[in-house]
N, C-alpha and C. Protein backbone atom coordinates (compact mmCIF):
# COMPACT_ATOMS: atom_id res chain seq x y z
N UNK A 1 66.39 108.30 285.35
CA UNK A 1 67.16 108.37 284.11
C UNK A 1 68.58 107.86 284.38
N UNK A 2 69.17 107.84 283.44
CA UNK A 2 70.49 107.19 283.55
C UNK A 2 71.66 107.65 284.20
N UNK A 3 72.92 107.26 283.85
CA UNK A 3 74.30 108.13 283.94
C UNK A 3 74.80 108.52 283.10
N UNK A 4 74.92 109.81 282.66
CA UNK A 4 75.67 110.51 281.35
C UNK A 4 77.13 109.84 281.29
N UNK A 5 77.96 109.68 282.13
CA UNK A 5 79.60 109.41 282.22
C UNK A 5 79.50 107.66 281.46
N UNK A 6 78.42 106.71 282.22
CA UNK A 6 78.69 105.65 281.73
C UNK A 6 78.44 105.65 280.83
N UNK A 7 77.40 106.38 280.16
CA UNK A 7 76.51 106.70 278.87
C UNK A 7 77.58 107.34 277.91
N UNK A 8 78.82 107.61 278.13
CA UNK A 8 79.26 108.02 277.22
C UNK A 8 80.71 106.69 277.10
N UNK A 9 81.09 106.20 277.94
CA UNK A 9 81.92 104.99 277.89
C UNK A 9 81.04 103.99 277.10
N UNK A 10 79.96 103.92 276.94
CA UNK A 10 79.11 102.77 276.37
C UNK A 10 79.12 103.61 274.71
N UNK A 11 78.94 104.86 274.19
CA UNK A 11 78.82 105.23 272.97
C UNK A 11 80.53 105.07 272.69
N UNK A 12 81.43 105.43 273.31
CA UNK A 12 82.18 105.22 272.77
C UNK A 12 82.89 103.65 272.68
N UNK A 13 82.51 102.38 273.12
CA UNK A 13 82.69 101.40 272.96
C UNK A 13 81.89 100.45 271.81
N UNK A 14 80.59 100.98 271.91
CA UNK A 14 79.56 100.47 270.89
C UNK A 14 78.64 101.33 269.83
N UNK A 15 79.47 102.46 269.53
CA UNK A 15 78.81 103.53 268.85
C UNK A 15 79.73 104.13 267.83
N UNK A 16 80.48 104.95 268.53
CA UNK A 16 81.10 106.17 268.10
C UNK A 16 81.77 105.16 266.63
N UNK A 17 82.28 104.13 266.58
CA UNK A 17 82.91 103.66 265.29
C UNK A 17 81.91 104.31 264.44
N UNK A 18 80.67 104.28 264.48
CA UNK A 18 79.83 104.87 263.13
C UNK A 18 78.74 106.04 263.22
N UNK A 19 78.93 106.61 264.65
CA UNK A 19 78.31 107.41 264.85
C UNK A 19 79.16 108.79 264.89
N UNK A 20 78.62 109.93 264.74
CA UNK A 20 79.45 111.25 265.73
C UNK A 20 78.09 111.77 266.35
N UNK A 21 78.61 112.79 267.45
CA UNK A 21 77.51 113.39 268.19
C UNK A 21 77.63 114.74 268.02
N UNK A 22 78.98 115.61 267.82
CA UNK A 22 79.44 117.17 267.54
C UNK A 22 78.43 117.47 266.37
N UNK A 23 77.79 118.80 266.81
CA UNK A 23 77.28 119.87 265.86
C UNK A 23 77.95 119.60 264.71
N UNK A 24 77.93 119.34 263.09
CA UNK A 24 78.60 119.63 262.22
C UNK A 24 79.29 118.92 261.65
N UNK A 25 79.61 118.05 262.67
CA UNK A 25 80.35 116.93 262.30
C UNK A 25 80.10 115.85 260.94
N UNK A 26 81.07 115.09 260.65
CA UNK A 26 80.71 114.38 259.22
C UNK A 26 79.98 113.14 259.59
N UNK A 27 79.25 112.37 258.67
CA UNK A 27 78.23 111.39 259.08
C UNK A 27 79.33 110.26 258.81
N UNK A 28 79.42 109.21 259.26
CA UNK A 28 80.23 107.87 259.23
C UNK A 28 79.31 106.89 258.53
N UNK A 29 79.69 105.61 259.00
CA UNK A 29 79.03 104.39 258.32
C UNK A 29 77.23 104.77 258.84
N UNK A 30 77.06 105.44 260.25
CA UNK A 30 75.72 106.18 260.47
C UNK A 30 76.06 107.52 260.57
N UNK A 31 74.40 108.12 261.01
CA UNK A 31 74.17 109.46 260.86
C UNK A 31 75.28 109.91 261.45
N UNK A 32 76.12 111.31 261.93
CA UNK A 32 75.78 112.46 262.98
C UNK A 32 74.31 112.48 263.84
N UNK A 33 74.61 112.21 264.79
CA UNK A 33 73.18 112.18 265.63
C UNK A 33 72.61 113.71 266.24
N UNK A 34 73.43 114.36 265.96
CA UNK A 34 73.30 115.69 266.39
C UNK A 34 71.99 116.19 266.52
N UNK A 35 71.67 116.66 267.33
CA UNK A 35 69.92 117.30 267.00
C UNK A 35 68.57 116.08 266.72
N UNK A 36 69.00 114.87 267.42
CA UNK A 36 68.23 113.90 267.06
C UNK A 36 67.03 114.11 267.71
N UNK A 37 67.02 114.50 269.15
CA UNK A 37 65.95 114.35 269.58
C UNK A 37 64.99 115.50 268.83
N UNK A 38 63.87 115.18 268.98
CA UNK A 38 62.34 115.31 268.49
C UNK A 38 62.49 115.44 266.55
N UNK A 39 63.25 114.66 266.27
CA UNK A 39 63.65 114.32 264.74
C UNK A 39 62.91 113.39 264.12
N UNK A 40 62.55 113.04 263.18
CA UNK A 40 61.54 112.39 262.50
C UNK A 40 62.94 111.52 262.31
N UNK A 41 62.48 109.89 262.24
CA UNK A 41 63.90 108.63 261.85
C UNK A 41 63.82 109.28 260.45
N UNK A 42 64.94 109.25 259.65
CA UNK A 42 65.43 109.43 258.62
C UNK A 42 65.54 110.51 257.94
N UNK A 43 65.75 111.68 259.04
CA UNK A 43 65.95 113.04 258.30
C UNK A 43 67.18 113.49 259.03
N UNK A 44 68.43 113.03 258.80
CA UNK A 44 69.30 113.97 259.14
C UNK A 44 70.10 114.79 257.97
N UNK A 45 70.17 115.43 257.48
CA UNK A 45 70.59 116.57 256.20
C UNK A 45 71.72 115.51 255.79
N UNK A 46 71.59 115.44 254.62
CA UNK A 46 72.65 114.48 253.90
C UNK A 46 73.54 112.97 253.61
N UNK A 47 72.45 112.29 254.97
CA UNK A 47 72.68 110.55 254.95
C UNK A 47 71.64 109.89 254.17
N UNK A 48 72.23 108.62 253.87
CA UNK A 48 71.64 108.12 253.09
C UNK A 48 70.89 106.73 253.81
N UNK A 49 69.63 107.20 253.64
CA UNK A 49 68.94 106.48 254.74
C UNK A 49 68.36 105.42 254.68
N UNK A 50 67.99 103.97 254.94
CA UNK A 50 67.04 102.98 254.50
C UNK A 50 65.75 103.77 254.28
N UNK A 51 64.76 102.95 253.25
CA UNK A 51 63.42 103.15 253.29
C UNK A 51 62.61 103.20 254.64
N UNK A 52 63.15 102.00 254.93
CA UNK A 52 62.96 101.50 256.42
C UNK A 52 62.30 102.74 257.31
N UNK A 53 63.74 102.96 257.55
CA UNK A 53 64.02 103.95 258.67
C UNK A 53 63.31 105.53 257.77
N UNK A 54 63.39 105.76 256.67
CA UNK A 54 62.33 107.01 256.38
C UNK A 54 60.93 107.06 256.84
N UNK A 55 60.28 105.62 256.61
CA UNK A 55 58.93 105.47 256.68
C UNK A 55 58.61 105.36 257.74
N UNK A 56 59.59 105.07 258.78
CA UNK A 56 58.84 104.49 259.84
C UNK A 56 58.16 105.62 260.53
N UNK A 57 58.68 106.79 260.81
CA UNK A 57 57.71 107.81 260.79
C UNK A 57 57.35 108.62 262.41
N UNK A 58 58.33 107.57 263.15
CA UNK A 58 58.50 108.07 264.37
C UNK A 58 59.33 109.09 264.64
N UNK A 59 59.38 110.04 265.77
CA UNK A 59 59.90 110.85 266.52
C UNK A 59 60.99 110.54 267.41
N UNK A 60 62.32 110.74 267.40
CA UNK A 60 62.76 110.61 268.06
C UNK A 60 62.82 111.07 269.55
N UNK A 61 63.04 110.55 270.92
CA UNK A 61 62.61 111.10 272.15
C UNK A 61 63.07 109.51 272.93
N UNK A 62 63.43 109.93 274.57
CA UNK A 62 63.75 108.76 275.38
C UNK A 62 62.87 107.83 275.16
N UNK A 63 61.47 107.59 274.80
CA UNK A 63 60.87 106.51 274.75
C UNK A 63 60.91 105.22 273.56
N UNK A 64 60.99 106.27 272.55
CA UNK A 64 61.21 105.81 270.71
C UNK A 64 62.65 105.09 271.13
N UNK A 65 63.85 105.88 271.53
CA UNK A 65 65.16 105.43 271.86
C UNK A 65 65.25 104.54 272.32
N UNK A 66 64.33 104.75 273.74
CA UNK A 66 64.52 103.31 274.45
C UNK A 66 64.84 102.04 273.83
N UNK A 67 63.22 102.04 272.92
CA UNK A 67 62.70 101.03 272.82
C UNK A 67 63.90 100.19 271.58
N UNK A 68 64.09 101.27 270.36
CA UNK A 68 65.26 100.85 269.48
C UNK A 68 66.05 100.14 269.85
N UNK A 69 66.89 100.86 270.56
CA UNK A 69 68.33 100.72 271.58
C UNK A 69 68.23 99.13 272.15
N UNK A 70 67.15 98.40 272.16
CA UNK A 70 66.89 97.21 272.76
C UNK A 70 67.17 96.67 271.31
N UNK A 71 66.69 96.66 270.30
CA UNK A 71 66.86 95.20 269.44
C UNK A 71 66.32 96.59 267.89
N UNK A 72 67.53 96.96 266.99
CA UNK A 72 66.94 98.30 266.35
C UNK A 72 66.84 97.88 264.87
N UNK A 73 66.78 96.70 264.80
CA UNK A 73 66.07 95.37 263.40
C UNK A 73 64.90 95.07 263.61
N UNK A 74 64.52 95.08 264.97
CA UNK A 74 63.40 94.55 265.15
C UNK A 74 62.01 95.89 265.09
N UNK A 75 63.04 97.25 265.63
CA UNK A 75 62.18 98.14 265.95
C UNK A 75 61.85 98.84 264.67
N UNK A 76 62.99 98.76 263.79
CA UNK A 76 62.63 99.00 262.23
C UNK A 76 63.17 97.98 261.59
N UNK A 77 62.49 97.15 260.73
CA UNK A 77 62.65 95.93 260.05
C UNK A 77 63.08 96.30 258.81
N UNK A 78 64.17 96.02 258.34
CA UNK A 78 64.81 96.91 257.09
C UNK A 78 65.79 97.40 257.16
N UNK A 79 66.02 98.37 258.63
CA UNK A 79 67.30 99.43 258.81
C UNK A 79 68.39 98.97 258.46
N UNK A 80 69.39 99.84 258.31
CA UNK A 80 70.95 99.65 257.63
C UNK A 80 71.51 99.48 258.84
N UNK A 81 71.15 99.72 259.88
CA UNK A 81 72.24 99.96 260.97
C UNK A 81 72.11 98.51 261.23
N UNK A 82 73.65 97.57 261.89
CA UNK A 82 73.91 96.56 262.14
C UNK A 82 73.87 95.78 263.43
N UNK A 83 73.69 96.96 264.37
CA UNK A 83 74.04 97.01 265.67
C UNK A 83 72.90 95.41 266.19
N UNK A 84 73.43 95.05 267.09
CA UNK A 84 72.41 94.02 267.49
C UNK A 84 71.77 95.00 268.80
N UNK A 85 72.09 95.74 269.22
CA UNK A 85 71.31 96.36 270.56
C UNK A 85 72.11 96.13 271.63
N UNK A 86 70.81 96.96 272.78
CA UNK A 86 71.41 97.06 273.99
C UNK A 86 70.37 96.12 274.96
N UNK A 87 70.84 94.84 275.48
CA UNK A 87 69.42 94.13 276.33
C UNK A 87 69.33 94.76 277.43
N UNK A 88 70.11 95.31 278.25
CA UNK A 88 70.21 96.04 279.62
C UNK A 88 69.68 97.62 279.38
N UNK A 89 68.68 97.32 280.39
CA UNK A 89 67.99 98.63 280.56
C UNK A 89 68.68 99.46 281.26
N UNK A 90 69.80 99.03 281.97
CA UNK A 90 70.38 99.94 282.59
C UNK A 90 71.00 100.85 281.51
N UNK A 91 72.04 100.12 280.85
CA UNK A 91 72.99 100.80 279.63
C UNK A 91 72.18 101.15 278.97
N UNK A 92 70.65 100.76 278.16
CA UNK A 92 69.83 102.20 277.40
C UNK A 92 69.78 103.36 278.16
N UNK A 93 69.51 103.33 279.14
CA UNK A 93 68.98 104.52 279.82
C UNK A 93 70.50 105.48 280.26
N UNK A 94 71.79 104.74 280.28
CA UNK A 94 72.92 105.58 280.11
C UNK A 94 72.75 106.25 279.23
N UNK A 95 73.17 105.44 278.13
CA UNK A 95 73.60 106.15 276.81
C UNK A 95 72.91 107.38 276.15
N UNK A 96 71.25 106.83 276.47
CA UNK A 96 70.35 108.27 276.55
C UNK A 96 70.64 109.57 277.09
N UNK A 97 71.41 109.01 278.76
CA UNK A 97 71.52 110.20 278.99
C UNK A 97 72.31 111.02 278.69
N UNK A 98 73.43 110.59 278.44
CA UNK A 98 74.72 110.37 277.29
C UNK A 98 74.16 111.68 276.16
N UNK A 99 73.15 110.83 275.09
CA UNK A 99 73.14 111.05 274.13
C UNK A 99 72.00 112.65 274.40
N UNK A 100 71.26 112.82 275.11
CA UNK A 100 70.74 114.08 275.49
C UNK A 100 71.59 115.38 276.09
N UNK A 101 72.36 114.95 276.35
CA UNK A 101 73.40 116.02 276.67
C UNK A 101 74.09 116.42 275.96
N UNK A 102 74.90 115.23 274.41
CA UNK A 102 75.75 115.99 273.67
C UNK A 102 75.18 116.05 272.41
N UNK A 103 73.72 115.73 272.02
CA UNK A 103 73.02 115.81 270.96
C UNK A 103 72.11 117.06 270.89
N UNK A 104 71.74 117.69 272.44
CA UNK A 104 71.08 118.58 272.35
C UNK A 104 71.48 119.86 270.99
């Protein structure tokens, strides 16, 4: 698995503008990711979500992530989110670890 420290220099360089990760926190241009893992895509309490991303119907978890985190237009065709991705498997597997620690 990854490095949480780089994993969090990478969310905050290519994330945090539209993300938050704090319990409670307000949703930005994206969700609050809070509590993502084992989350169905498009249920976080009060964002407004593509069709896309409702239907697609997956679970969130390191593997679903992974795979997004690489190209996340391609992994849901539709989504709102703009991001072009992450091609380095190294930096997915940061940010994961990153994102499992302060999403738990």
């Amino acid at each position: 698995m990854g490095d949480a420290a780089k994993g969090a220099k990478i969310f905050k360089t290519k994330c945090a503008q539209c993300h938050t990760v704090e319990a409670g926190a307000a949703h930005k241009q994206g969700p609050n990711l809070n509590g993502m893992f084992g989350r169905k895509t498009g249920q976080a309490p009060g964002f407004s979500y593509s069709a896309a991303n409702i239907s697609k119907g997956i679970t969130w978890g390191e593997d679903t992530l992974f795979e997004y985190l690489e190209n996340p237009k391609k992994y849901i065709p539709g989504t709102k989110m703009i991001f072009a991705g992450l091609k380095k498997e190294s930096e997915r597997n940061d940010l994961i670890a990153y994102l499992k620690e302060s999403c738990a």
